[in-house]
PDB file of N, CA and C in Angstrom:
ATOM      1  N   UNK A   1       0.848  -1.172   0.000  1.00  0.00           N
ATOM      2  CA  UNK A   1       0.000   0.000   0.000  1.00  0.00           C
ATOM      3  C   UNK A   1       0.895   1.236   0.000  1.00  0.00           C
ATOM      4  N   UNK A   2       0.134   2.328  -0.733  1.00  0.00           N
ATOM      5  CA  UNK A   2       1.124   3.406  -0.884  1.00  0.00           C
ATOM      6  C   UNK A   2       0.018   4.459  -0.278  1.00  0.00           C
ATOM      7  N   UNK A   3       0.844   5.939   0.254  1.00  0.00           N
ATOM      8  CA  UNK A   3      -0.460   6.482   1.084  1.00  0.00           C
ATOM      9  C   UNK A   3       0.730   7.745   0.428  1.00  0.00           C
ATOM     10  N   UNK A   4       0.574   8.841   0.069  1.00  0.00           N
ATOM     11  CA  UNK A   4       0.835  10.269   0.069  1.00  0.00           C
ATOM     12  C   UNK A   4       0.308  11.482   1.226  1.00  0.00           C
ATOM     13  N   UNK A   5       0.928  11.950   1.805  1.00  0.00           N
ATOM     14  CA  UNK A   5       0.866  12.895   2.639  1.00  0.00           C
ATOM     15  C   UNK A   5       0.818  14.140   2.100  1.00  0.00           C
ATOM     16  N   UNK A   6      -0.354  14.910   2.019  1.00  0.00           N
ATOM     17  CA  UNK A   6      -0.043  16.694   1.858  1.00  0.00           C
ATOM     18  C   UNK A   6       0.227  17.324   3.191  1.00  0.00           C
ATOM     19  N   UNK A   7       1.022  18.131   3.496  1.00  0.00           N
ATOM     20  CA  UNK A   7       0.817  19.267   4.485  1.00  0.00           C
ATOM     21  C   UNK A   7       0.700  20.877   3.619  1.00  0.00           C
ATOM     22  N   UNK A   8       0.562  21.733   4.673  1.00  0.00           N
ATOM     23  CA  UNK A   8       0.884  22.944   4.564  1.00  0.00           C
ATOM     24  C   UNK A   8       2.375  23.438   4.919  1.00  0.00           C
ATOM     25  N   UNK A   9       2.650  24.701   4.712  1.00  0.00           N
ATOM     26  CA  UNK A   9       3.707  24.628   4.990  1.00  0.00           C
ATOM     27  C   UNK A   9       4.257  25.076   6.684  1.00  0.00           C
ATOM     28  N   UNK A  10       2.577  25.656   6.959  1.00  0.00           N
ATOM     29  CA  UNK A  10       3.048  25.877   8.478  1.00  0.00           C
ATOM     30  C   UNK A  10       3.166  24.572   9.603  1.00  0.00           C
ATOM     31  N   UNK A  11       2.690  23.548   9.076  1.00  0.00           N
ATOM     32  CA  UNK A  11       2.730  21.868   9.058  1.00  0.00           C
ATOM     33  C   UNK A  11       4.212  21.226   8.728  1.00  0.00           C
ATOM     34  N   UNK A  12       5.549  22.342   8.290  1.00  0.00           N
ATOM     35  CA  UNK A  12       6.701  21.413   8.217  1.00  0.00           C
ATOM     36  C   UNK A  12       7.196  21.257   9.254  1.00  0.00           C
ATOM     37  N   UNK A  13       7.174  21.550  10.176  1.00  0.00           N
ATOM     38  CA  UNK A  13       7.970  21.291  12.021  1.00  0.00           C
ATOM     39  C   UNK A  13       7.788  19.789  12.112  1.00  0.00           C
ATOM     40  N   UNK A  14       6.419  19.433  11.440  1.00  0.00           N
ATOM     41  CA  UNK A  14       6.251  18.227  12.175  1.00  0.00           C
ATOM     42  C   UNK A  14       6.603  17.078  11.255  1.00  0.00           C
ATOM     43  N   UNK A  15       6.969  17.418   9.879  1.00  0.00           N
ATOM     44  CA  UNK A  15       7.777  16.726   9.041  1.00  0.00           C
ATOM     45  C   UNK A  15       9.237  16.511   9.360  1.00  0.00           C
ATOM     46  N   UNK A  16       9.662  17.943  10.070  1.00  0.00           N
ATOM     47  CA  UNK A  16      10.923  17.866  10.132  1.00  0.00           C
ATOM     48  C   UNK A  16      10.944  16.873  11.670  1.00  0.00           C
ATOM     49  N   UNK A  17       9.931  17.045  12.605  1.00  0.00           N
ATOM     50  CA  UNK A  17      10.396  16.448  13.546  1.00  0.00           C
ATOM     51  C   UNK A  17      10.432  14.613  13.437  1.00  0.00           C
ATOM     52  N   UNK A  18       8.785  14.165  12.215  1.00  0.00           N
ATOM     53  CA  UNK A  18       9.179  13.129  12.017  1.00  0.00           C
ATOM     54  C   UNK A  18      10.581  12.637  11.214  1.00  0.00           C
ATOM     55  N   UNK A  19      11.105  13.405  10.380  1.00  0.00           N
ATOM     56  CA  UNK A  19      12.602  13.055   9.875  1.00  0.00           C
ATOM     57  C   UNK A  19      13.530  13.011  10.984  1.00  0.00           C
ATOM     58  N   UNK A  20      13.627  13.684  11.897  1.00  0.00           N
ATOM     59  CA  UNK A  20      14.399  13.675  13.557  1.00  0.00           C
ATOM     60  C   UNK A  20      14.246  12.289  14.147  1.00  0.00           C
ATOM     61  N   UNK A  21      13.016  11.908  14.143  1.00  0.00           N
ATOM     62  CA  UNK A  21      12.928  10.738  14.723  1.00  0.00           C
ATOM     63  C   UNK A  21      12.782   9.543  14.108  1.00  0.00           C
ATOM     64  N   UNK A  22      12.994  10.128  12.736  1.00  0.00           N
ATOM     65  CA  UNK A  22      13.359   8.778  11.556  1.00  0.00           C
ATOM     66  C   UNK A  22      14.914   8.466  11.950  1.00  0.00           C
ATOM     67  N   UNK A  23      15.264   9.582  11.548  1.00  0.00           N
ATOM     68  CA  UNK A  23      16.962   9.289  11.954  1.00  0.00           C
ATOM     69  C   UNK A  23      17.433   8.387  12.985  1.00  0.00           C
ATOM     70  N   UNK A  24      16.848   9.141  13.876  1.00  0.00           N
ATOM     71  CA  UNK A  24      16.980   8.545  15.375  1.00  0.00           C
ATOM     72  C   UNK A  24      17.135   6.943  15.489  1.00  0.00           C
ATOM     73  N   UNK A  25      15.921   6.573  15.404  1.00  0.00           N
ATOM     74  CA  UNK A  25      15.041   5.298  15.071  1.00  0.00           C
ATOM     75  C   UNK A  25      15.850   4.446  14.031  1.00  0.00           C
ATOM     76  N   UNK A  26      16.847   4.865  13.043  1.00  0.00           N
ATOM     77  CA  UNK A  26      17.430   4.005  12.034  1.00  0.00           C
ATOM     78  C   UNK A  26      15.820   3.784  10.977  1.00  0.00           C
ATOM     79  N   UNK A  27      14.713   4.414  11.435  1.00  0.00           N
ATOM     80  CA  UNK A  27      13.592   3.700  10.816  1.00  0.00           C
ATOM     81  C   UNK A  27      13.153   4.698   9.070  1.00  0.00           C
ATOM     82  N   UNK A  28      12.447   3.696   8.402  1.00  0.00           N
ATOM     83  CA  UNK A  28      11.445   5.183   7.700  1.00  0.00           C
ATOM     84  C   UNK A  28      10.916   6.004   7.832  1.00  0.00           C
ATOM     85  N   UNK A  29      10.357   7.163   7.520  1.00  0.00           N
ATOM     86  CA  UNK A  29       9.272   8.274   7.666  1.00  0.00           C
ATOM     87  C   UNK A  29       8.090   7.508   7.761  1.00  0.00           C
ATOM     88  N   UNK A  30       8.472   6.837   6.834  1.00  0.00           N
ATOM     89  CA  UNK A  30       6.867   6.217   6.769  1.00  0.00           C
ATOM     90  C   UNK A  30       6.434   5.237   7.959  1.00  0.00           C
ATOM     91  N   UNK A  31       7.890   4.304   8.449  1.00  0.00           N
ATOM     92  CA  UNK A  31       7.145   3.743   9.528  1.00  0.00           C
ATOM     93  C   UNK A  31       7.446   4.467  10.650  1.00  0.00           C
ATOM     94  N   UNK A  32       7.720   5.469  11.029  1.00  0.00           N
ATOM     95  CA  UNK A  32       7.585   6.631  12.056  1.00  0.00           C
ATOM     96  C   UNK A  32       6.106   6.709  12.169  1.00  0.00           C
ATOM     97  N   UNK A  33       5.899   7.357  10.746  1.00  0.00           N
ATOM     98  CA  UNK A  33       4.409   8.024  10.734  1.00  0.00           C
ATOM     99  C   UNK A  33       3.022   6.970  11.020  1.00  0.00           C
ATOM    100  N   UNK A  34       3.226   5.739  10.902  1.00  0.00           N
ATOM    101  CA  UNK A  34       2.514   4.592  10.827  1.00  0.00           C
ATOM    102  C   UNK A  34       2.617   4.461  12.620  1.00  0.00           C
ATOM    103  N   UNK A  35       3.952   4.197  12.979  1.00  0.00           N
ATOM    104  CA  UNK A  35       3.913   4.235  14.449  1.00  0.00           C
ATOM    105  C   UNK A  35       2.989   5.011  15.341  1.00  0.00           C
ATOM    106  N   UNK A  36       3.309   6.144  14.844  1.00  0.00           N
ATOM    107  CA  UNK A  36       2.765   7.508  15.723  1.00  0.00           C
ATOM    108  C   UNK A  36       0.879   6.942  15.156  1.00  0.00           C
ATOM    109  N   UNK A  37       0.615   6.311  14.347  1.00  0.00           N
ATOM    110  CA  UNK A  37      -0.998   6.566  13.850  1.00  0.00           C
ATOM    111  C   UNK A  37      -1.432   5.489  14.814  1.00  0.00           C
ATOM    112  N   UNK A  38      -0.433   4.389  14.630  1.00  0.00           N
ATOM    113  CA  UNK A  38      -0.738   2.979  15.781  1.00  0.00           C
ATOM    114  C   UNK A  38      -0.880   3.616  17.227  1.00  0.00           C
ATOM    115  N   UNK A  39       0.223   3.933  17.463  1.00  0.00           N
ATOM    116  CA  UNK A  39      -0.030   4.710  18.827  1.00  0.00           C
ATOM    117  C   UNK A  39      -0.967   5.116  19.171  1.00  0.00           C
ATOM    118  N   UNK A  40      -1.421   6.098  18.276  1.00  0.00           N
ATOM    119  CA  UNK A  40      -2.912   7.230  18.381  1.00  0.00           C
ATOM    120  C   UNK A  40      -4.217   6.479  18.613  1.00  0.00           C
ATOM    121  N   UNK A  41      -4.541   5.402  17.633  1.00  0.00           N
ATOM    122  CA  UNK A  41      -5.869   4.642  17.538  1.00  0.00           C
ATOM    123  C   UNK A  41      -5.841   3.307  18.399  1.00  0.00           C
ATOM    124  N   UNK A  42      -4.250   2.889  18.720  1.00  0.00           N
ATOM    125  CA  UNK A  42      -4.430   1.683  19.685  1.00  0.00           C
ATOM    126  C   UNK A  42      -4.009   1.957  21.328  1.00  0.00           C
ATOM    127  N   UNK A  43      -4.147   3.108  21.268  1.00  0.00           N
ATOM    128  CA  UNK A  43      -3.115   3.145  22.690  1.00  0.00           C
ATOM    129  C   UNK A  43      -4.270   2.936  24.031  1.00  0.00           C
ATOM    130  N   UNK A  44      -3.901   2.108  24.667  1.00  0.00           N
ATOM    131  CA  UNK A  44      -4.305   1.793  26.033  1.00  0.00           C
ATOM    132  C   UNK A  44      -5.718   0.814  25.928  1.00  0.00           C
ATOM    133  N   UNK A  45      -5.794   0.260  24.515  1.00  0.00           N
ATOM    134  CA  UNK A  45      -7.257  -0.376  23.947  1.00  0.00           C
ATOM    135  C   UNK A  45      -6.504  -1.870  25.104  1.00  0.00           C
ATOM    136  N   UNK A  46      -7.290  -2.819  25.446  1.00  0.00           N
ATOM    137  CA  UNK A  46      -7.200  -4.198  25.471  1.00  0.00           C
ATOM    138  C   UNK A  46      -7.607  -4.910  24.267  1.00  0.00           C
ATOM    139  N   UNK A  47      -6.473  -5.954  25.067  1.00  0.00           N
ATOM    140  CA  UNK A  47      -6.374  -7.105  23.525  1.00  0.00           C
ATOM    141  C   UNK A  47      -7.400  -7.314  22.789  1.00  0.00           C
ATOM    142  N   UNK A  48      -8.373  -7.619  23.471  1.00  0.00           N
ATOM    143  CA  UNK A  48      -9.925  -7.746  22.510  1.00  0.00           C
ATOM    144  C   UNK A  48     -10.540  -7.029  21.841  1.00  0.00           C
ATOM    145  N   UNK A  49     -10.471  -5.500  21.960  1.00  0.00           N
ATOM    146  CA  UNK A  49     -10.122  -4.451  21.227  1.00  0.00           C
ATOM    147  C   UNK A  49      -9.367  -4.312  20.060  1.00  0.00           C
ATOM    148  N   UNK A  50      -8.013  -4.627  20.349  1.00  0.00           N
ATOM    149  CA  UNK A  50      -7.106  -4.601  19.366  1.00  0.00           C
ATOM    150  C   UNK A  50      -7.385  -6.101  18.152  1.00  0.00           C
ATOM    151  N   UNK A  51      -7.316  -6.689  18.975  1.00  0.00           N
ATOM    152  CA  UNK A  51      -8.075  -8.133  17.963  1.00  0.00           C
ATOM    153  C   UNK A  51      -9.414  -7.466  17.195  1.00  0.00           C
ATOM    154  N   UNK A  52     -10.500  -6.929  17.711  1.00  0.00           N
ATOM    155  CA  UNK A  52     -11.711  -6.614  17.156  1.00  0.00           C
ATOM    156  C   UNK A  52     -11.149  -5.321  15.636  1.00  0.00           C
ATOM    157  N   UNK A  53     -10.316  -5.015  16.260  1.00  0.00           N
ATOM    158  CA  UNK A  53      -9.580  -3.424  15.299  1.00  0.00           C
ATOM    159  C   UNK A  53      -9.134  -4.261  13.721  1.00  0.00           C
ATOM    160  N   UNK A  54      -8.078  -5.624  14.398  1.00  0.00           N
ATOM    161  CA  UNK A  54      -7.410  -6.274  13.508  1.00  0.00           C
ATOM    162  C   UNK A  54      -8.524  -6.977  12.665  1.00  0.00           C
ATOM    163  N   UNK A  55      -9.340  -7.077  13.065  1.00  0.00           N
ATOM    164  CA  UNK A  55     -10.281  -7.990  12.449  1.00  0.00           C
ATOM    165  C   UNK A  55     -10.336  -9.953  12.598  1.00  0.00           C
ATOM    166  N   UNK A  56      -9.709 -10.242  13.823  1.00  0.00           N
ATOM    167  CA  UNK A  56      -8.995 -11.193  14.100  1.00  0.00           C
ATOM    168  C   UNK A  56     -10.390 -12.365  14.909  1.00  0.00           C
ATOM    169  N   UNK A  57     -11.221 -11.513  15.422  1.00  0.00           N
ATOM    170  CA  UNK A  57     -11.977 -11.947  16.484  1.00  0.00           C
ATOM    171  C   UNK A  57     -13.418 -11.160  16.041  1.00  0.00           C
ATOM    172  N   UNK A  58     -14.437 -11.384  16.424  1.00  0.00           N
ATOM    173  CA  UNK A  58     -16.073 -10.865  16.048  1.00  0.00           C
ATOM    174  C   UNK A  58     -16.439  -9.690  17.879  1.00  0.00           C
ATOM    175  N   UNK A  59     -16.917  -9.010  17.698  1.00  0.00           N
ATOM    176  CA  UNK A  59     -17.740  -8.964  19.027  1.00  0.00           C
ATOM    177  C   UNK A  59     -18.192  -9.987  19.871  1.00  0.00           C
ATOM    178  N   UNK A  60     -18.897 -11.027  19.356  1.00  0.00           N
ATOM    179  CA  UNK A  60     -19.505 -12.089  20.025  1.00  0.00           C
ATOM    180  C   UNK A  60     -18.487 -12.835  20.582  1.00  0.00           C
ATOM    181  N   UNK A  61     -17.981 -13.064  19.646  1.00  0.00           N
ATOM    182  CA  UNK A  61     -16.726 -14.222  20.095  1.00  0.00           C
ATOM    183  C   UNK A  61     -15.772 -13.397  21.307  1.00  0.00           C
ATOM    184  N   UNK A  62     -15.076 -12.531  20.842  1.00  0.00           N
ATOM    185  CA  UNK A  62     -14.778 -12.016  22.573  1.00  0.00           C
ATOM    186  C   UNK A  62     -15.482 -12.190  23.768  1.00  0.00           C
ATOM    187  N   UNK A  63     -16.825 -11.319  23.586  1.00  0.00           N
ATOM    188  CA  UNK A  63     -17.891 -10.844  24.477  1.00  0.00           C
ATOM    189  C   UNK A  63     -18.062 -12.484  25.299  1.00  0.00           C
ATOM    190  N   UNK A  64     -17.858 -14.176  24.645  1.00  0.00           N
ATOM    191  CA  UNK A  64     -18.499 -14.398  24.900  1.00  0.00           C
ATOM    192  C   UNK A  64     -17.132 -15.595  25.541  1.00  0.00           C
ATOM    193  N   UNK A  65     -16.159 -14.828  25.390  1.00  0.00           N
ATOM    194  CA  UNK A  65     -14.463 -15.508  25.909  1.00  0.00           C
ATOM    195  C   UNK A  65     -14.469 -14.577  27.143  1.00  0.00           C
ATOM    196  N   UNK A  66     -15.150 -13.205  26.872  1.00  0.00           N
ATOM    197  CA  UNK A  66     -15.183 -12.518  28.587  1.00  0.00           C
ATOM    198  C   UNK A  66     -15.424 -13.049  29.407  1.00  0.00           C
ATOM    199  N   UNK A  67     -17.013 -13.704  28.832  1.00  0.00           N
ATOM    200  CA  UNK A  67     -17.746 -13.952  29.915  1.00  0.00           C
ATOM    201  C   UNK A  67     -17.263 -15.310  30.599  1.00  0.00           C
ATOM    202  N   UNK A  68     -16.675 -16.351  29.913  1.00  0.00           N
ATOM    203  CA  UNK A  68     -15.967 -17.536  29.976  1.00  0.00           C
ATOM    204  C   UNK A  68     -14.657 -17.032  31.078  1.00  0.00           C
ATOM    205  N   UNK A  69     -14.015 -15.882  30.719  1.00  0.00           N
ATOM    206  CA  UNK A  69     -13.169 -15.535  32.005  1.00  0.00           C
ATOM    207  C   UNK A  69     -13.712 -15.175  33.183  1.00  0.00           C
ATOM    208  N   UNK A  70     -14.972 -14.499  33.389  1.00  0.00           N
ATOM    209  CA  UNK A  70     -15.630 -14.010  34.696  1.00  0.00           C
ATOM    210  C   UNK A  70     -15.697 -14.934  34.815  1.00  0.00           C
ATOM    211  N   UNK A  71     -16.014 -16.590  34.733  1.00  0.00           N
ATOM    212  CA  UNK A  71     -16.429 -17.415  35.104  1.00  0.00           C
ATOM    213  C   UNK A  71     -15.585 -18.329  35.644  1.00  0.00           C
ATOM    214  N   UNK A  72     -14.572 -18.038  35.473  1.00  0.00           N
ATOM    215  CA  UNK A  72     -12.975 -18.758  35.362  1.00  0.00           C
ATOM    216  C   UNK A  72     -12.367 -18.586  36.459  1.00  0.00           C
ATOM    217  N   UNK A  73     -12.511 -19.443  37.524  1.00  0.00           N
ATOM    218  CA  UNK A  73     -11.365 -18.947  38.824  1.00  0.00           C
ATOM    219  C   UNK A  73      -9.855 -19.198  38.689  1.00  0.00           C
ATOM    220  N   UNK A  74      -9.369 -19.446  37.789  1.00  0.00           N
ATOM    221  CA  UNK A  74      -8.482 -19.124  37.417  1.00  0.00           C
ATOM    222  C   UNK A  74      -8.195 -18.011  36.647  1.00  0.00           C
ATOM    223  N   UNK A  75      -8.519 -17.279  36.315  1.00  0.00           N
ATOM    224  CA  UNK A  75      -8.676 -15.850  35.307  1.00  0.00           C
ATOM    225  C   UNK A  75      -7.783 -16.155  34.367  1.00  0.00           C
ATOM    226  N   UNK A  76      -8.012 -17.017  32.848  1.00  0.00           N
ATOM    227  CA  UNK A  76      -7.158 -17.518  32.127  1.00  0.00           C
ATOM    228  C   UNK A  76      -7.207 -16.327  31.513  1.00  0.00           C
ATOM    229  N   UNK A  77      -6.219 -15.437  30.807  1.00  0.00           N
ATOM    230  CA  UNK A  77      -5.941 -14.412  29.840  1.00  0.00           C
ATOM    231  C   UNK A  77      -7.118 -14.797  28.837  1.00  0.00           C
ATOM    232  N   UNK A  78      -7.063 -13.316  28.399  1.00  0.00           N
ATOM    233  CA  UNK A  78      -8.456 -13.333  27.467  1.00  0.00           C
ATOM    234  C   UNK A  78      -7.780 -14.127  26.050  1.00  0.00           C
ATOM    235  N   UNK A  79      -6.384 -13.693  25.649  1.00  0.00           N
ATOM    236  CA  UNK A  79      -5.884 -14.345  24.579  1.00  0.00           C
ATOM    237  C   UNK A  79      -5.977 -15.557  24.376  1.00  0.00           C
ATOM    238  N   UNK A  80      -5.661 -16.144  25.248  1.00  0.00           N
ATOM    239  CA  UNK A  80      -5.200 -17.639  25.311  1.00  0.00           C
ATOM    240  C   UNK A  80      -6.689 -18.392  25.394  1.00  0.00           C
ATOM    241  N   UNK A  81      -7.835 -18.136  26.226  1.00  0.00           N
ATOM    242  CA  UNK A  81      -9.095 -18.347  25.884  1.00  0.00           C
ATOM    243  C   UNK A  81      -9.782 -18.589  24.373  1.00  0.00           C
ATOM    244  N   UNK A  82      -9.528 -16.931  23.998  1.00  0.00           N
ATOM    245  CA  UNK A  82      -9.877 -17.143  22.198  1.00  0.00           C
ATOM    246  C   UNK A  82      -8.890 -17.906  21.459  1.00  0.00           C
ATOM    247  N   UNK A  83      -7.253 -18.470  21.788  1.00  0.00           N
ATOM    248  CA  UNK A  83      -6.509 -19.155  21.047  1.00  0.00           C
ATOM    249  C   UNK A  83      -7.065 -20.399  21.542  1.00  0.00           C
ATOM    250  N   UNK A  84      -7.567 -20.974  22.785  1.00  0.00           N
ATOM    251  CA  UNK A  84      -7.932 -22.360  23.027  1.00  0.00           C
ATOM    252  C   UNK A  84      -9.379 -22.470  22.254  1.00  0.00           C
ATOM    253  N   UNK A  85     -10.157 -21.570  22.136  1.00  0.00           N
ATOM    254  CA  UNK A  85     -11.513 -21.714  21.231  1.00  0.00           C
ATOM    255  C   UNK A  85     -11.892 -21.810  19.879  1.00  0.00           C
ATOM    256  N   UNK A  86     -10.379 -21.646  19.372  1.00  0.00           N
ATOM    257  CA  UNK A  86     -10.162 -21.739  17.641  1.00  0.00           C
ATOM    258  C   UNK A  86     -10.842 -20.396  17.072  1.00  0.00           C
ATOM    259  N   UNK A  87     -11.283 -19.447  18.102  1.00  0.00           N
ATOM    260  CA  UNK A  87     -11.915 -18.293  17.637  1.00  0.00           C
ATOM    261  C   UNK A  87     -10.629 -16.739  16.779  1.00  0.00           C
ATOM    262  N   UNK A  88      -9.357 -17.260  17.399  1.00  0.00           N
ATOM    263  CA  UNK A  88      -8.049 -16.528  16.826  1.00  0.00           C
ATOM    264  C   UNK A  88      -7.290 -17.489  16.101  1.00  0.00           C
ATOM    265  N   UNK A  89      -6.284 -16.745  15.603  1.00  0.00           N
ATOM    266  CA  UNK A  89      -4.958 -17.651  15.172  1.00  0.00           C
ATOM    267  C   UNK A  89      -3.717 -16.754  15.779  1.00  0.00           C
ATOM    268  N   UNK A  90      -2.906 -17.862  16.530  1.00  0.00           N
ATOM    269  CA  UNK A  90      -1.473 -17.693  17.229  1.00  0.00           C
ATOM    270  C   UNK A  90      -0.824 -16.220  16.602  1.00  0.00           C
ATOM    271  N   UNK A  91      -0.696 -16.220  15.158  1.00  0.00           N
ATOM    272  CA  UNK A  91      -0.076 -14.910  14.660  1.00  0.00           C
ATOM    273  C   UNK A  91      -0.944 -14.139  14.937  1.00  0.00           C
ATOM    274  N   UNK A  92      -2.702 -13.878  14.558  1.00  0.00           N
ATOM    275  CA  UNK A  92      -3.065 -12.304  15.052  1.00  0.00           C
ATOM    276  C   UNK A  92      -3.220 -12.202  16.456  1.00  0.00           C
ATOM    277  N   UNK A  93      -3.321 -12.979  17.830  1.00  0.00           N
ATOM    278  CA  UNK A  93      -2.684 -13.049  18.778  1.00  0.00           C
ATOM    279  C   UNK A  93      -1.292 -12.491  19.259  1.00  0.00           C
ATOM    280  N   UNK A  94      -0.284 -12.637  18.205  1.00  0.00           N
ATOM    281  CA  UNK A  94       1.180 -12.492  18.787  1.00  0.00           C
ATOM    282  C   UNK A  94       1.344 -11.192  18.259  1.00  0.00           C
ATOM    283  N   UNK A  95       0.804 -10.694  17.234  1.00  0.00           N
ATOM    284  CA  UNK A  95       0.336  -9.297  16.193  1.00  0.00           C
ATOM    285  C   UNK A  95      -0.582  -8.462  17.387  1.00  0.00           C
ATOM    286  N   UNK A  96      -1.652  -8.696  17.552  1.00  0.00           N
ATOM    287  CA  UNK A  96      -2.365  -7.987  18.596  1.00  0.00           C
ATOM    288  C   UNK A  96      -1.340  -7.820  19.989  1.00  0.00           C
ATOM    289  N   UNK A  97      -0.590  -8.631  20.259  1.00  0.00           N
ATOM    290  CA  UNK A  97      -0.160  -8.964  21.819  1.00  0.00           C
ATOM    291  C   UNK A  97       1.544  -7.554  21.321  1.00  0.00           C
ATOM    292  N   UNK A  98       1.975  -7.415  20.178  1.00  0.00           N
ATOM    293  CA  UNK A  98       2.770  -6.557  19.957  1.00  0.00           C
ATOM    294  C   UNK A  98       2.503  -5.582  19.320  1.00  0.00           C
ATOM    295  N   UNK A  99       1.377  -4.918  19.282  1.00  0.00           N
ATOM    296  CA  UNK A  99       0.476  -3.845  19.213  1.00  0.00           C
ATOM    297  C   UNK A  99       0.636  -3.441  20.544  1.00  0.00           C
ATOM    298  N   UNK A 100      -0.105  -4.184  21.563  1.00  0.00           N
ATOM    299  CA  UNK A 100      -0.300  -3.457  22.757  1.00  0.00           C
ATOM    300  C   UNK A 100       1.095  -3.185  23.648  1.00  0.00           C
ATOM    301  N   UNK A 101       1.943  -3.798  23.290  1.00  0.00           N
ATOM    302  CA  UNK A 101       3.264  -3.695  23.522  1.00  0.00           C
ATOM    303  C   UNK A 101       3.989  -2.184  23.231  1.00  0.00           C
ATOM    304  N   UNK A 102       3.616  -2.421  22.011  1.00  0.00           N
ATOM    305  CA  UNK A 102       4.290  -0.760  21.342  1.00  0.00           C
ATOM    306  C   UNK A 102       3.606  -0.030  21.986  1.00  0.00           C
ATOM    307  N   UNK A 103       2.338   0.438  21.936  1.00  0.00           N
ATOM    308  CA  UNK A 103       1.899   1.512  22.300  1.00  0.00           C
ATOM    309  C   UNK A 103       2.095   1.389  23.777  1.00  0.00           C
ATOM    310  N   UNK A 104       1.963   0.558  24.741  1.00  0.00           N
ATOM    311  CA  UNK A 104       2.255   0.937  26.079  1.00  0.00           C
ATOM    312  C   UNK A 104       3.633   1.495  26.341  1.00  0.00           C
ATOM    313  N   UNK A 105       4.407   0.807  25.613  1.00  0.00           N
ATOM    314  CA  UNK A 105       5.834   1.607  25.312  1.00  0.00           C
ATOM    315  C   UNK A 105       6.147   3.010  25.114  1.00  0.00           C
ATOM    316  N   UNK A 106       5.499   3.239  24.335  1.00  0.00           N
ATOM    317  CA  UNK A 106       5.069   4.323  23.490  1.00  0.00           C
ATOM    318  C   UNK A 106       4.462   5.654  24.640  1.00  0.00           C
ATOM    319  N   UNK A 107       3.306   5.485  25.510  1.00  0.00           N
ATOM    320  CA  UNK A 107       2.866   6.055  26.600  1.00  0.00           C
ATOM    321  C   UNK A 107       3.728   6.001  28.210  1.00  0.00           C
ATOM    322  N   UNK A 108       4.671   5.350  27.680  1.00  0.00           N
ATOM    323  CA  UNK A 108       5.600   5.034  28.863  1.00  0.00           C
ATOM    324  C   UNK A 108       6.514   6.403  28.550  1.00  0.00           C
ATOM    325  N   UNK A 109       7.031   6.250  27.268  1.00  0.00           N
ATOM    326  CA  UNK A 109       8.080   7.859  26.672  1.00  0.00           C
ATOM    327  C   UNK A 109       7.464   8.914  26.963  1.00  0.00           C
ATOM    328  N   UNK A 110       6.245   8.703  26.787  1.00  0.00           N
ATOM    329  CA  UNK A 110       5.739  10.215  26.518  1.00  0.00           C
ATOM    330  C   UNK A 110       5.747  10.950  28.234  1.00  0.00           C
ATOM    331  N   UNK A 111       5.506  10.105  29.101  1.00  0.00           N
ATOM    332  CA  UNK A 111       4.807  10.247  30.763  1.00  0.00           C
ATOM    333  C   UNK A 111       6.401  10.920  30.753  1.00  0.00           C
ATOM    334  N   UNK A 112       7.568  10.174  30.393  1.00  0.00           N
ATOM    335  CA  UNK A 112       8.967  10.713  30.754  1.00  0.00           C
ATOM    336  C   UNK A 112       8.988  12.035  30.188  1.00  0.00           C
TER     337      UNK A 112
END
């Protein structure tokens, strides 16, 4: 996928600052800018969330792995529930599970 960016020009600070933190990063602009969007729309969501975002999992099927954990005196992780129910697969699991990774990361820098 290819995506083009317009700004203005009173909008270059923040070009220049994503090139600052391209550098930084060893990374692209582009996956700077992708970072910072992940950040924005996933930050502080739970996994079932982020699965529902990915398209990995239904409403129901979470809603209904929740309720299977309230019920659970063991409080099995919500992941591992929908991976034992055949309702996920291991990669959008390990994809969702490093989503929420980054961005908590991510809100960890910023608090500093």
């Amino acid at each position: 996928m290819q995506a083009t960016i317009y700004y203005q020009e009173e909008d270059e600070y923040l070009m220049d600052k994503v090139e600052q933190k391209a550098e930084r990063e060893r990374r692209s602009r582009s996956a700077v800018i992708l970072s910072i969007i992940e950040s924005y729309f996933e930050a502080e969501k739970k996994i079932g969330e982020i699965l529902r975002d990915l398209d990995a999992a239904s409403t129901d099927q979470i809603e209904e792995s929740l309720e299977e954990q309230q019920e659970d005196r063991n409080k099995e992780k919500l992941g591992r529930i929908l991976l034992d129910k055949g309702y996920v697969r291991e990669v959008d699991l390990d994809k969702a599970l490093a989503i929420q990774d980054r961005t908590s990361e991510e809100l960890k820098r910023q608090e500093l």
